[in-house]
N, C-alpha and C. Protein backbone atom coordinates (compact mmCIF):
# COMPACT_ATOMS: atom_id res chain seq x y z
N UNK A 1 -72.90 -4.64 -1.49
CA UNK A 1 -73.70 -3.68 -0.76
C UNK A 1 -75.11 -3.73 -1.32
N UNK A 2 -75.63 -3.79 -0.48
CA UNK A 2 -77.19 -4.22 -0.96
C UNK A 2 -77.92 -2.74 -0.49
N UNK A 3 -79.00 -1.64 -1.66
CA UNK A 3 -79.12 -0.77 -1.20
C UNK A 3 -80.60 -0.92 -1.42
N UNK A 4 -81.51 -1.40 -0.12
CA UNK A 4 -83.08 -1.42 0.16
C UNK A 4 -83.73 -0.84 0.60
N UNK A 5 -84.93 -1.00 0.94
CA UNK A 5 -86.36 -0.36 1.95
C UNK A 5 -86.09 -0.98 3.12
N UNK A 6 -85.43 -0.65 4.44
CA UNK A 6 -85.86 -1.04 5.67
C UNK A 6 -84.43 -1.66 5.77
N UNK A 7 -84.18 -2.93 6.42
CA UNK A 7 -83.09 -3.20 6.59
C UNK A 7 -83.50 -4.84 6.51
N UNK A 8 -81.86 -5.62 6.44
CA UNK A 8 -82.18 -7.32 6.16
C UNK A 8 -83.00 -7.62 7.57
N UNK A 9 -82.77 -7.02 8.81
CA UNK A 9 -83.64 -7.71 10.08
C UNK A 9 -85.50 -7.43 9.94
N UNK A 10 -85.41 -6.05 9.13
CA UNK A 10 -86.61 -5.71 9.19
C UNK A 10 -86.98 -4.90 7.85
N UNK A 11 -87.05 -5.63 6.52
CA UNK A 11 -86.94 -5.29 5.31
C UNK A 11 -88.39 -4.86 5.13
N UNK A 12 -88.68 -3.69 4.58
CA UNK A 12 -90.16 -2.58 4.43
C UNK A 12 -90.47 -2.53 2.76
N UNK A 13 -90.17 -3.55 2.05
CA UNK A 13 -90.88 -4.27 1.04
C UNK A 13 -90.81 -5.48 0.14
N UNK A 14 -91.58 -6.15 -0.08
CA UNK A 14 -91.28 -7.44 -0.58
C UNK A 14 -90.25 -8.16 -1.21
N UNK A 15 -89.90 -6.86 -2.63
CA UNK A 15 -88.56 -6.95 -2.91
C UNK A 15 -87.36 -7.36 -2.48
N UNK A 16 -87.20 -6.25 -1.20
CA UNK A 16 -86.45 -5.95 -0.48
C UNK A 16 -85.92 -7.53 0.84
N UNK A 17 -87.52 -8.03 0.73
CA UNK A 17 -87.25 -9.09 1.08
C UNK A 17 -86.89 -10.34 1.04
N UNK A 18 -87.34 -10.62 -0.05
CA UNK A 18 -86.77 -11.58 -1.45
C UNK A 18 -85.30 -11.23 -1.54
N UNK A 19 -84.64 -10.39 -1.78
CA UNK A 19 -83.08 -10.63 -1.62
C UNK A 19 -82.45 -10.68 -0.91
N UNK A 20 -83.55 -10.58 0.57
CA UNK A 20 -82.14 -10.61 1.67
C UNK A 20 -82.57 -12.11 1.99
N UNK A 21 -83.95 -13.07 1.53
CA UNK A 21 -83.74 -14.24 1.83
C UNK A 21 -83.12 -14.73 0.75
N UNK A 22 -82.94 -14.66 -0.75
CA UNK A 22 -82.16 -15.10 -1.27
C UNK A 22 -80.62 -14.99 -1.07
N UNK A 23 -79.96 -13.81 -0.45
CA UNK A 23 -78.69 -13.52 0.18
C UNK A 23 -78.49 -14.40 1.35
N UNK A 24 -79.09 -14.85 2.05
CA UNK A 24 -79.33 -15.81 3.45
C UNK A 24 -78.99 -17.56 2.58
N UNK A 25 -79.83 -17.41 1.73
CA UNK A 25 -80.20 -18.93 1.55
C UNK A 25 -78.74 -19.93 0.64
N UNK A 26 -78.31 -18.26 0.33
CA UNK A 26 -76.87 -18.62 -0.68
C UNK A 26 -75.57 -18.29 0.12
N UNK A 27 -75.71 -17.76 1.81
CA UNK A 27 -74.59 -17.66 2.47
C UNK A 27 -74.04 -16.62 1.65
N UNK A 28 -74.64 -15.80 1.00
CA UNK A 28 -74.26 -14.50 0.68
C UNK A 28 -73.58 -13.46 1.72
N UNK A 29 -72.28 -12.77 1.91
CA UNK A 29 -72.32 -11.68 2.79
C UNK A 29 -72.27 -10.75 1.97
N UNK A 30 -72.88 -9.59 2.97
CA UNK A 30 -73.62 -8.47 2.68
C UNK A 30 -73.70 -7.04 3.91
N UNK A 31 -73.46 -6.36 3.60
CA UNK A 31 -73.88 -4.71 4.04
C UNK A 31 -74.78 -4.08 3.61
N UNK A 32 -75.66 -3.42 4.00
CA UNK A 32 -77.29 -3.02 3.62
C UNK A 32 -76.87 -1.24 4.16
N UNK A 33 -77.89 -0.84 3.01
CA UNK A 33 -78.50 1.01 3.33
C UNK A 33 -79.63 0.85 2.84
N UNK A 34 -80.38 1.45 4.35
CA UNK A 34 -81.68 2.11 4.04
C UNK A 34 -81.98 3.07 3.44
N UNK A 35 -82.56 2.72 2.01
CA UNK A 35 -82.55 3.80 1.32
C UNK A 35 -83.96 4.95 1.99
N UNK A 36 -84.52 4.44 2.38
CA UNK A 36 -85.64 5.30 3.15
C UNK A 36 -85.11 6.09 3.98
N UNK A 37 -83.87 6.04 4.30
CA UNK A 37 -83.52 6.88 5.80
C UNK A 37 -82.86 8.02 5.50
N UNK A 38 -82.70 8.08 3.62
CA UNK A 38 -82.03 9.14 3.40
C UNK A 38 -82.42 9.46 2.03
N UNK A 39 -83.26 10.79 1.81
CA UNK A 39 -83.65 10.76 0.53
C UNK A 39 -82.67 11.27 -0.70
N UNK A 40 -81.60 11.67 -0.08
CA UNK A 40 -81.09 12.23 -0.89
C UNK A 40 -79.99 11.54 -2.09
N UNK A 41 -79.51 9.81 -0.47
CA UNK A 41 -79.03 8.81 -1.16
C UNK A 41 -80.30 8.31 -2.36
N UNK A 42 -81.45 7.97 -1.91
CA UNK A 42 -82.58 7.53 -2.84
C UNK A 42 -82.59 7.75 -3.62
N UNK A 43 -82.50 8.77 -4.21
CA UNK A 43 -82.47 10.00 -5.70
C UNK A 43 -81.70 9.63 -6.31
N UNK A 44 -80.48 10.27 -5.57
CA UNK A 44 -78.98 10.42 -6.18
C UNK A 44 -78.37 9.17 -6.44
N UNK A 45 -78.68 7.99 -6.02
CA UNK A 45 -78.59 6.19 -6.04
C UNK A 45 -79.11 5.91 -7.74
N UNK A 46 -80.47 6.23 -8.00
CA UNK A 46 -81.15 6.28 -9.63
C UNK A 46 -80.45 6.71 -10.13
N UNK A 47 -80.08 7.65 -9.92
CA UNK A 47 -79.17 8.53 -11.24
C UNK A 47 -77.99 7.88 -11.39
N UNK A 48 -77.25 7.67 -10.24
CA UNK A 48 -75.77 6.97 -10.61
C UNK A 48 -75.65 6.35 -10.91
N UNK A 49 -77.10 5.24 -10.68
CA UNK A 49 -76.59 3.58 -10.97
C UNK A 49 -77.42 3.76 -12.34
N UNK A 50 -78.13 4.19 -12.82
CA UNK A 50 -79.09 4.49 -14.48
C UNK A 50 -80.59 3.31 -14.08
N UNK A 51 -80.57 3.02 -12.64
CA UNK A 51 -81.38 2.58 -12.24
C UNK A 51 -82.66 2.34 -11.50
N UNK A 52 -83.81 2.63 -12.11
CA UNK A 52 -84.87 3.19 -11.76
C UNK A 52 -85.37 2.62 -9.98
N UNK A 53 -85.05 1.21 -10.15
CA UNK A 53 -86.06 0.67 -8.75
C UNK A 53 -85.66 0.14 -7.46
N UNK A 54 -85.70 -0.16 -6.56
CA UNK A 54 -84.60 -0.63 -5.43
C UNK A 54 -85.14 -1.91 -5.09
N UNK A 55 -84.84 -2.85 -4.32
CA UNK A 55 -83.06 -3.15 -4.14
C UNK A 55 -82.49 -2.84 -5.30
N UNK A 56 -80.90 -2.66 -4.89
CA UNK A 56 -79.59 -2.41 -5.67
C UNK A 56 -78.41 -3.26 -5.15
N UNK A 57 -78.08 -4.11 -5.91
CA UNK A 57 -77.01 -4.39 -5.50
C UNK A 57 -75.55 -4.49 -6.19
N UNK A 58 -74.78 -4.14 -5.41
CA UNK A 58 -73.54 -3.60 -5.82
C UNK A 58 -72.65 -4.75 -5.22
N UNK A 59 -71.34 -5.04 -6.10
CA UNK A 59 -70.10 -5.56 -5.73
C UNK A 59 -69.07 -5.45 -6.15
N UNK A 60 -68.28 -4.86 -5.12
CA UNK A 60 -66.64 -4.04 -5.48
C UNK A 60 -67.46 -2.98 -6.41
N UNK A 61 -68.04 -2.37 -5.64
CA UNK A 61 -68.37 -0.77 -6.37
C UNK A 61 -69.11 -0.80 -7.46
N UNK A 62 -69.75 -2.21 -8.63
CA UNK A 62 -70.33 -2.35 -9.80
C UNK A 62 -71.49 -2.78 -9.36
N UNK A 63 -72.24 -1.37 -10.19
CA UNK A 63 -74.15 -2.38 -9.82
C UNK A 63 -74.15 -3.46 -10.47
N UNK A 64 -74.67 -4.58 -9.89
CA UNK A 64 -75.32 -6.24 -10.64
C UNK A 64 -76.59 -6.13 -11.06
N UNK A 65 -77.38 -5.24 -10.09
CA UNK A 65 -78.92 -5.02 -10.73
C UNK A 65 -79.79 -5.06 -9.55
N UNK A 66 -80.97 -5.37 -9.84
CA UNK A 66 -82.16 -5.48 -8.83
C UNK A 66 -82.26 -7.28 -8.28
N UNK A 67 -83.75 -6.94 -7.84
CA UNK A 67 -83.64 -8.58 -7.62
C UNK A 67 -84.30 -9.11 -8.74
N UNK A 68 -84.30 -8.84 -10.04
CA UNK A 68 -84.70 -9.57 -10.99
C UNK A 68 -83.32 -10.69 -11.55
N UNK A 69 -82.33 -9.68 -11.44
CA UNK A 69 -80.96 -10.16 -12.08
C UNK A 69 -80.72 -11.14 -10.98
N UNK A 70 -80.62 -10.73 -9.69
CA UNK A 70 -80.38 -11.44 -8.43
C UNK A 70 -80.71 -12.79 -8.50
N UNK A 71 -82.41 -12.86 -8.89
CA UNK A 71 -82.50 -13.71 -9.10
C UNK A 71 -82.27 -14.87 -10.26
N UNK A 72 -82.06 -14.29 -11.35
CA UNK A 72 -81.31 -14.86 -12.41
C UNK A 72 -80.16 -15.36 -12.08
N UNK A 73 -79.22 -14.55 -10.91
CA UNK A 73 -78.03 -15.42 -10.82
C UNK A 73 -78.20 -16.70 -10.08
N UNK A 74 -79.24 -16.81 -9.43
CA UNK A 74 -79.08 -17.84 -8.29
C UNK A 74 -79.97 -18.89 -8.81
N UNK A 75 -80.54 -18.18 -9.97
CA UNK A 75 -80.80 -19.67 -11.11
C UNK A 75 -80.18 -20.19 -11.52
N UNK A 76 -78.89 -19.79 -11.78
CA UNK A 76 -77.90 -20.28 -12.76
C UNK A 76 -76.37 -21.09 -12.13
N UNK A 77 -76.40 -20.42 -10.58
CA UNK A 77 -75.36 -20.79 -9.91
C UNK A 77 -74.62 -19.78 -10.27
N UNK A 78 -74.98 -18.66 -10.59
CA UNK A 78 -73.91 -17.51 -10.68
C UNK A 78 -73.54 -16.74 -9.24
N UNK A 79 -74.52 -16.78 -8.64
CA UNK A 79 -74.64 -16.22 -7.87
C UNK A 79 -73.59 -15.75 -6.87
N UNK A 80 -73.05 -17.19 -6.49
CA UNK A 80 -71.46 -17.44 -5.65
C UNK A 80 -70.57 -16.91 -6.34
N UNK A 81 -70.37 -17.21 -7.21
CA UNK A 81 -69.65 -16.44 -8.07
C UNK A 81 -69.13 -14.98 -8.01
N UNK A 82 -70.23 -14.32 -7.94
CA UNK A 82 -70.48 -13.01 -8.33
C UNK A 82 -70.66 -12.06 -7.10
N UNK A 83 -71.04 -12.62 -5.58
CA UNK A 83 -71.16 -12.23 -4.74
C UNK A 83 -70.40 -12.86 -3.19
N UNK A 84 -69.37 -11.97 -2.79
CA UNK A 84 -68.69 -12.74 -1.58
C UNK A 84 -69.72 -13.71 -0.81
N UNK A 85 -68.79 -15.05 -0.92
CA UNK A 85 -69.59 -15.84 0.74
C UNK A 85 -69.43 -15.53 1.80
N UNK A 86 -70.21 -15.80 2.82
CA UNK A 86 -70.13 -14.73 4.15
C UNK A 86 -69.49 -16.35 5.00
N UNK A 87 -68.37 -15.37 5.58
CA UNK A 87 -67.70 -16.83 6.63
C UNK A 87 -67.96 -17.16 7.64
N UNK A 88 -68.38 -18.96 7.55
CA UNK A 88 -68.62 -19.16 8.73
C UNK A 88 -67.46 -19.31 9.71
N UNK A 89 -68.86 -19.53 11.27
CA UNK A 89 -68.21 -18.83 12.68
C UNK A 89 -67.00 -20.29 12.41
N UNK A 90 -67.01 -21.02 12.12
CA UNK A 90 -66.10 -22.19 12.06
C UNK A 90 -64.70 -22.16 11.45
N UNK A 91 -65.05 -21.38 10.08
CA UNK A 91 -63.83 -21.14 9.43
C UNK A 91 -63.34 -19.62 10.43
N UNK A 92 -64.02 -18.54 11.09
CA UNK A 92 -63.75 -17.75 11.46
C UNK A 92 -62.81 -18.20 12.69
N UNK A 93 -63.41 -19.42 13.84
CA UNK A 93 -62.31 -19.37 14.85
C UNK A 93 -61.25 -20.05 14.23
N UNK A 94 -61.11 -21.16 13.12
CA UNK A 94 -60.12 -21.55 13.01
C UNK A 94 -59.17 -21.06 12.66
N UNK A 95 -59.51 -19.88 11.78
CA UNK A 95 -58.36 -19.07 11.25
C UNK A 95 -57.68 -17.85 12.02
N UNK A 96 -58.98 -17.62 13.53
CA UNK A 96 -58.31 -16.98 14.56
C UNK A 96 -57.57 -17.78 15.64
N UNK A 97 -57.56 -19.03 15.91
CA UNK A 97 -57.00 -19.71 16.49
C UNK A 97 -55.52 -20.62 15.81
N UNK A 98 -55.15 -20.20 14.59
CA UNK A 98 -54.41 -20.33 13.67
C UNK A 98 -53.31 -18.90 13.01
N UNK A 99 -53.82 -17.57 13.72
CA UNK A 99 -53.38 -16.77 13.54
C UNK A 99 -51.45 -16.73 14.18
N UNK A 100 -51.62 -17.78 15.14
CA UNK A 100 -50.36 -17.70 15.30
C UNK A 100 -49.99 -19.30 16.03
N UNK A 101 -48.90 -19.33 16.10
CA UNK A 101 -48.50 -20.91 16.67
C UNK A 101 -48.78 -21.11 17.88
N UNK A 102 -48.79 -20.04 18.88
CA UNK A 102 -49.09 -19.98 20.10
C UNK A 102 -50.18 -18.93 20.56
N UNK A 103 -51.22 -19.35 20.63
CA UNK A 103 -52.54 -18.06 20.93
C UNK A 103 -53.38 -18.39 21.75
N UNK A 104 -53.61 -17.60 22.85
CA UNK A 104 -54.33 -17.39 24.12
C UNK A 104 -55.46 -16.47 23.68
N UNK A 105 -56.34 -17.04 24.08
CA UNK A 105 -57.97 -16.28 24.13
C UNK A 105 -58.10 -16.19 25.48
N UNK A 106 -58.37 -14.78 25.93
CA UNK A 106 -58.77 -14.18 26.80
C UNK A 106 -59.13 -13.50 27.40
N UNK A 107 -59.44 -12.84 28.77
CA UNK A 107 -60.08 -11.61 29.28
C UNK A 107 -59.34 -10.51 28.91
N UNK A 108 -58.83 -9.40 27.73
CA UNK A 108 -57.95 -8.46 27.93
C UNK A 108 -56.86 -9.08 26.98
N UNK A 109 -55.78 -8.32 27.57
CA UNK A 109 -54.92 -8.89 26.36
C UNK A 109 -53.44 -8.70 26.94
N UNK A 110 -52.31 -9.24 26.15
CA UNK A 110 -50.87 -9.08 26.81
C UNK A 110 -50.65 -8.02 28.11
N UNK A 111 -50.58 -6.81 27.41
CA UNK A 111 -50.92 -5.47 28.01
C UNK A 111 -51.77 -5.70 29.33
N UNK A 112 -53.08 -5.70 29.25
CA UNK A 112 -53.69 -5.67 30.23
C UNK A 112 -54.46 -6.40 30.61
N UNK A 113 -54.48 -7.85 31.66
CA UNK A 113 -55.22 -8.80 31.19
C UNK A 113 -56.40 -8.07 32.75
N UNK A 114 -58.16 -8.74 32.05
CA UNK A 114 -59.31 -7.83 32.89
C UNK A 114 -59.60 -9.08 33.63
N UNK A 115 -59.52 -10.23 34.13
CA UNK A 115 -59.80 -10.89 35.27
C UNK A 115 -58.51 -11.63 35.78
N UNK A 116 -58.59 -12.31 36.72
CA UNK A 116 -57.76 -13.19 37.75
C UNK A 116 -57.44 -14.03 36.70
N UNK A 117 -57.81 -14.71 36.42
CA UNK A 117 -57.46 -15.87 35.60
C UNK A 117 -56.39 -15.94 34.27
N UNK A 118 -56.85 -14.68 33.88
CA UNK A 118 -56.40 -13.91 32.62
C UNK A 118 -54.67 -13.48 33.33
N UNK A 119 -54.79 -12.96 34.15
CA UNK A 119 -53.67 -12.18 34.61
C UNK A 119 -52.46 -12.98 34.88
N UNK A 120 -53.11 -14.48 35.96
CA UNK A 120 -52.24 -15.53 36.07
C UNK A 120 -51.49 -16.27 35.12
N UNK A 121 -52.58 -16.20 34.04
CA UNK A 121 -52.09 -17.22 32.81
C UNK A 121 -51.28 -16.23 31.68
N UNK A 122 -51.31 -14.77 32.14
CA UNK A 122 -50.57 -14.02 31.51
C UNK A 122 -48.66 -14.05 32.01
N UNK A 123 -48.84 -13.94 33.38
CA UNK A 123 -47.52 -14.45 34.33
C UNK A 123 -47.05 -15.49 33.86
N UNK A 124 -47.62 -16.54 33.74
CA UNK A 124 -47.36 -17.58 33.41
C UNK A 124 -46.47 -17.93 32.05
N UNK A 125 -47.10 -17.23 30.87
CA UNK A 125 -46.72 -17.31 29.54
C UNK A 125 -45.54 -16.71 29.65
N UNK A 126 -45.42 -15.39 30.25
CA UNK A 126 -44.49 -14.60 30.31
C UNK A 126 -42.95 -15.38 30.50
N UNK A 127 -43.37 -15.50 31.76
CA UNK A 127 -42.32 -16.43 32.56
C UNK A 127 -41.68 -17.37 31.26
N UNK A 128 -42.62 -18.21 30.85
CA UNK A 128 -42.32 -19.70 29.61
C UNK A 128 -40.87 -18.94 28.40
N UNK A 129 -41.03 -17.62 28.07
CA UNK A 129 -40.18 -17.27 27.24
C UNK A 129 -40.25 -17.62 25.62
N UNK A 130 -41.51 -17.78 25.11
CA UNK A 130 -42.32 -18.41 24.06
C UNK A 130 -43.17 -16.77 23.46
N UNK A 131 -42.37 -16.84 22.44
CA UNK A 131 -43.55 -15.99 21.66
C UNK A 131 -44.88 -16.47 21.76
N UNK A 132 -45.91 -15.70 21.97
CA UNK A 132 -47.53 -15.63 21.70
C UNK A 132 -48.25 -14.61 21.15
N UNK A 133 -49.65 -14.88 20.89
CA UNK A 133 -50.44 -14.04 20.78
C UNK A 133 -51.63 -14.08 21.62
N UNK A 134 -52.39 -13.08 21.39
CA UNK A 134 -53.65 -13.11 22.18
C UNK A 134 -54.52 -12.57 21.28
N UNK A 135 -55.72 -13.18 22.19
CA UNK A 135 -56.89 -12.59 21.48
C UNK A 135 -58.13 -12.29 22.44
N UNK A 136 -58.47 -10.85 22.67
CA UNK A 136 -59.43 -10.35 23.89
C UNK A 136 -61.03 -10.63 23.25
N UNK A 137 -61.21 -11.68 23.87
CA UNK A 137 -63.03 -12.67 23.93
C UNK A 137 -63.92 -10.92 24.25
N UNK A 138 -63.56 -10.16 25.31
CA UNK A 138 -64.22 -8.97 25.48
C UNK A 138 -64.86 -8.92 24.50
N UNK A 139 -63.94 -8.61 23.16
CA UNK A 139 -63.84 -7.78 22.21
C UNK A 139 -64.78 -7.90 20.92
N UNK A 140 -65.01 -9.49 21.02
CA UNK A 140 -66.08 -10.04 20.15
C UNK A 140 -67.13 -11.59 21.01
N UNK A 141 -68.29 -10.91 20.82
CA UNK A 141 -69.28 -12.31 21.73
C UNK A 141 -69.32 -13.50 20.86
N UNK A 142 -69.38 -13.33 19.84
CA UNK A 142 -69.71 -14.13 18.86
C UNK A 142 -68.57 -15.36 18.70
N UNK A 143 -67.28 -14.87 18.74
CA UNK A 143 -65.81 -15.46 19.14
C UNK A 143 -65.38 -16.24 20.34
N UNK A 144 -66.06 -15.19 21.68
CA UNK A 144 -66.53 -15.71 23.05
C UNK A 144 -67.42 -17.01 23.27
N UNK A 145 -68.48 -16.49 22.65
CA UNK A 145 -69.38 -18.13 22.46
C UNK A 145 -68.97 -19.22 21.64
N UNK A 146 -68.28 -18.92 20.48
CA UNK A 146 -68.68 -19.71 19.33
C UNK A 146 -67.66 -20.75 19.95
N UNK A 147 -66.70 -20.18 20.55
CA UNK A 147 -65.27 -20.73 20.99
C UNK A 147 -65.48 -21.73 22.09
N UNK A 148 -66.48 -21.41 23.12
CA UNK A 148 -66.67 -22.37 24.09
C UNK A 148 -67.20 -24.22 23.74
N UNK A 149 -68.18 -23.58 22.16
CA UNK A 149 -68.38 -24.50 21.46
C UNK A 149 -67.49 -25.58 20.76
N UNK A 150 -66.97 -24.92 19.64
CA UNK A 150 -66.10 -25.34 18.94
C UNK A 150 -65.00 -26.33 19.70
N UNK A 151 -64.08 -25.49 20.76
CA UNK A 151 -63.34 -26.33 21.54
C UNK A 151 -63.87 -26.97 22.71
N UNK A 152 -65.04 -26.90 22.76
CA UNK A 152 -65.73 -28.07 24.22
C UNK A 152 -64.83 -27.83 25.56
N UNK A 153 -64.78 -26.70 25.37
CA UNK A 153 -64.01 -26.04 26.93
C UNK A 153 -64.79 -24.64 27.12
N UNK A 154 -65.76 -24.64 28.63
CA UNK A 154 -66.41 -24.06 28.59
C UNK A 154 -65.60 -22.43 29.60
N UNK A 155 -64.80 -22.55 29.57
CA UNK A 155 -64.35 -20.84 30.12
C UNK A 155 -62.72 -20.69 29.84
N UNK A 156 -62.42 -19.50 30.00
CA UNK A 156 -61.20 -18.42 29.48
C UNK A 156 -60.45 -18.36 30.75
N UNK A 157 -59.33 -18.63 29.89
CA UNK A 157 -58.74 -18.33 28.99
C UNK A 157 -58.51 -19.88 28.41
N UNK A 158 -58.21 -19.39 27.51
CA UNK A 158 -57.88 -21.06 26.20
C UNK A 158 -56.89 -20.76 25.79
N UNK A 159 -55.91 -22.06 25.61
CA UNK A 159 -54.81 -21.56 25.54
C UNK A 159 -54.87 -22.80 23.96
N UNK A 160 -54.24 -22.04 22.61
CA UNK A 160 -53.53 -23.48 21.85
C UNK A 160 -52.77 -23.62 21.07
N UNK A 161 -51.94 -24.32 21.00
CA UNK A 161 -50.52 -24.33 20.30
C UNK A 161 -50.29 -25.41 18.99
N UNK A 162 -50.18 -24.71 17.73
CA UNK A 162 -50.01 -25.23 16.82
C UNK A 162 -51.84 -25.59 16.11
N UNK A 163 -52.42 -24.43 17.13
CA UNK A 163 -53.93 -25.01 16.13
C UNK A 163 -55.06 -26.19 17.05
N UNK A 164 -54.10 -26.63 18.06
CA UNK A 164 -54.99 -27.55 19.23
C UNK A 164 -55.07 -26.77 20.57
N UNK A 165 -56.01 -26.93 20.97
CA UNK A 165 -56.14 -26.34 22.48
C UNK A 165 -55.76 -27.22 23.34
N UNK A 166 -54.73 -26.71 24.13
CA UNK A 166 -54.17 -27.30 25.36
C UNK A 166 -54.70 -27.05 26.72
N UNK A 167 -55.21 -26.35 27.02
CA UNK A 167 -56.76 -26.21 28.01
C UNK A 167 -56.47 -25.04 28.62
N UNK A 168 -56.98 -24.87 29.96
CA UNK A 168 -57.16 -23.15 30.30
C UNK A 168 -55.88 -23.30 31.46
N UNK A 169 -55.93 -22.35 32.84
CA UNK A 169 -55.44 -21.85 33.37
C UNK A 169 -54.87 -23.23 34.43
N UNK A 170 -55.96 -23.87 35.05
CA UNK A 170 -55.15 -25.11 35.53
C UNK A 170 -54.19 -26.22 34.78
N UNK A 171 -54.45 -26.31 33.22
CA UNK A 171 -53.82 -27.15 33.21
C UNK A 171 -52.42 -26.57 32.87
N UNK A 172 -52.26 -25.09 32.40
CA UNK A 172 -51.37 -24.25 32.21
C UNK A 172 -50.51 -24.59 33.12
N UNK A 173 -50.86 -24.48 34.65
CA UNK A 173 -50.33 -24.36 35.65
C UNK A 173 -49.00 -25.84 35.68
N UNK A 174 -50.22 -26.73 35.66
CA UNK A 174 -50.06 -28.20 35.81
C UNK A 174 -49.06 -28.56 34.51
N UNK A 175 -48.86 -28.02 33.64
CA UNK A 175 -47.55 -28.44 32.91
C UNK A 175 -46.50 -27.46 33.29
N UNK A 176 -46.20 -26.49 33.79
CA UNK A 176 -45.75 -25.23 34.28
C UNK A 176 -44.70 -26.58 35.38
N UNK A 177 -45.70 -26.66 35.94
CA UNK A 177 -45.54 -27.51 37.84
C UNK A 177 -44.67 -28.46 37.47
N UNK A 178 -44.92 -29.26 36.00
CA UNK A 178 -44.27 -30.80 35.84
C UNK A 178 -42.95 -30.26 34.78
N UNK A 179 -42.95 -29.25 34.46
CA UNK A 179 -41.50 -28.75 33.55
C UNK A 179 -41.64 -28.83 32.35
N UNK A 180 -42.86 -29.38 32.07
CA UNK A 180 -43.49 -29.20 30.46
C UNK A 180 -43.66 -28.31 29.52
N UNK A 181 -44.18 -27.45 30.37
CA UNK A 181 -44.23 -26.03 29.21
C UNK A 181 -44.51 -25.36 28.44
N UNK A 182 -42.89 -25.53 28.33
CA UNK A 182 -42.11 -24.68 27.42
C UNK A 182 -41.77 -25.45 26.04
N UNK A 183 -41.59 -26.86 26.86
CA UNK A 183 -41.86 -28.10 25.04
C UNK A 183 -42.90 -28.00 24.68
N UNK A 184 -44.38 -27.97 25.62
CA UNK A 184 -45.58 -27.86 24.83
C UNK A 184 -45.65 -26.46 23.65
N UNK A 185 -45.40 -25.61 24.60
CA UNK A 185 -45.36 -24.31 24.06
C UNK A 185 -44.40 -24.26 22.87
N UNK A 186 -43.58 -24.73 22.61
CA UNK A 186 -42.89 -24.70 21.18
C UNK A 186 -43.06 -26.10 20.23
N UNK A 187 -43.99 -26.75 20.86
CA UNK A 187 -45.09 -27.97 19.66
C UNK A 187 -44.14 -29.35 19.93
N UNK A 188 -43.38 -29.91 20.84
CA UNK A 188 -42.52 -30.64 20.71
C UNK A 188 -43.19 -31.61 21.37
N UNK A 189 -44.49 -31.38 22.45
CA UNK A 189 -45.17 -32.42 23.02
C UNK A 189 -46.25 -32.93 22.25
């Protein structure tokens, strides 16, 4: 927790800015308070931490220091160390597209799927008799986009089994049509 002047998009002093590009440059993740927006945190922040000046940064609840120390760590290569890496969108879909053996990204979710496409390919799964999961794109853009990327399939629903994407709603259909499936769907193709 990084506690500054202004915020990392729009940091209101030099300091303040210096650690959120040193936090950037080291793939640091991070949560920020404006200490300006609340004087009472401001105050009461000195006293707790026995620390006169801001930035502050904290991890798992222990101050590390200002950006003097900050920067001492990232002289030394301590830095990683000492402060979570923030995950990338890469490791993020893989490990959401890995969440289960069989997982559908899409409009909505088991329950209630929110477009045509979604709904069909929900029938569809149903029908197959294959445990799945889902995951509602609604719900996060960043997941929505990153995903169109990552798997070079540009619309939803995505369907993939065992960690590969087997494609969206036509080709769903089109192994459905040829009696496939249900072997795809339990990794045997």
């Amino acid at each position: 927790m990084l506690f500054m002047k202004g915020s990392p998009q729009e940091p209101r002093c030099g300091f303040s800015r210096q650690i959120v590009a040193l936090f950037k440059d080291h793939a640091i993740q991070f949560s920020s308070f404006d200490i300006l927006s609340d004087e009472e945190v401001r105050g009461g922040l000195k006293t707790f931490s026995n620390w006169p000046t801001y930035p502050q940064v904290y991890v798992n609840g222990e101050l590390v220091g200002g950006l003097d120390i900050v920067k001492e760590l990232a002289e030394s290569g301590e830095l990683e160390n000492t402060c979570p890496k923030a995950v990338t969108l890469e490791h993020r879909l893989k490990s959401t597209i890995n969440r289960s053996p069989v997982m559908l990204f899409m409009k909505g979710n088991k329950e209630q799927a929110k477009c045509g496409f979604s709904r069909q390919i929900l029938e569809i799964m149903n029908s197959a008799g294959v445990e799945y999961s889902t995951f509602d794109i609604l719900e996060d853009e960043e997941v929505r986009q990153g995903l169109k990327t990552y798997s070079n399939w540009p619309t939803y629903p995505q369907l993939y089994v065992k960690g590969e994407l087997i494609g969206g709603l036509d080709i769903v259909k089109e192994l459905k049509d040829s009696g496939d499936l249900s072997s795809v769907l339990r990794g045997e193709c």
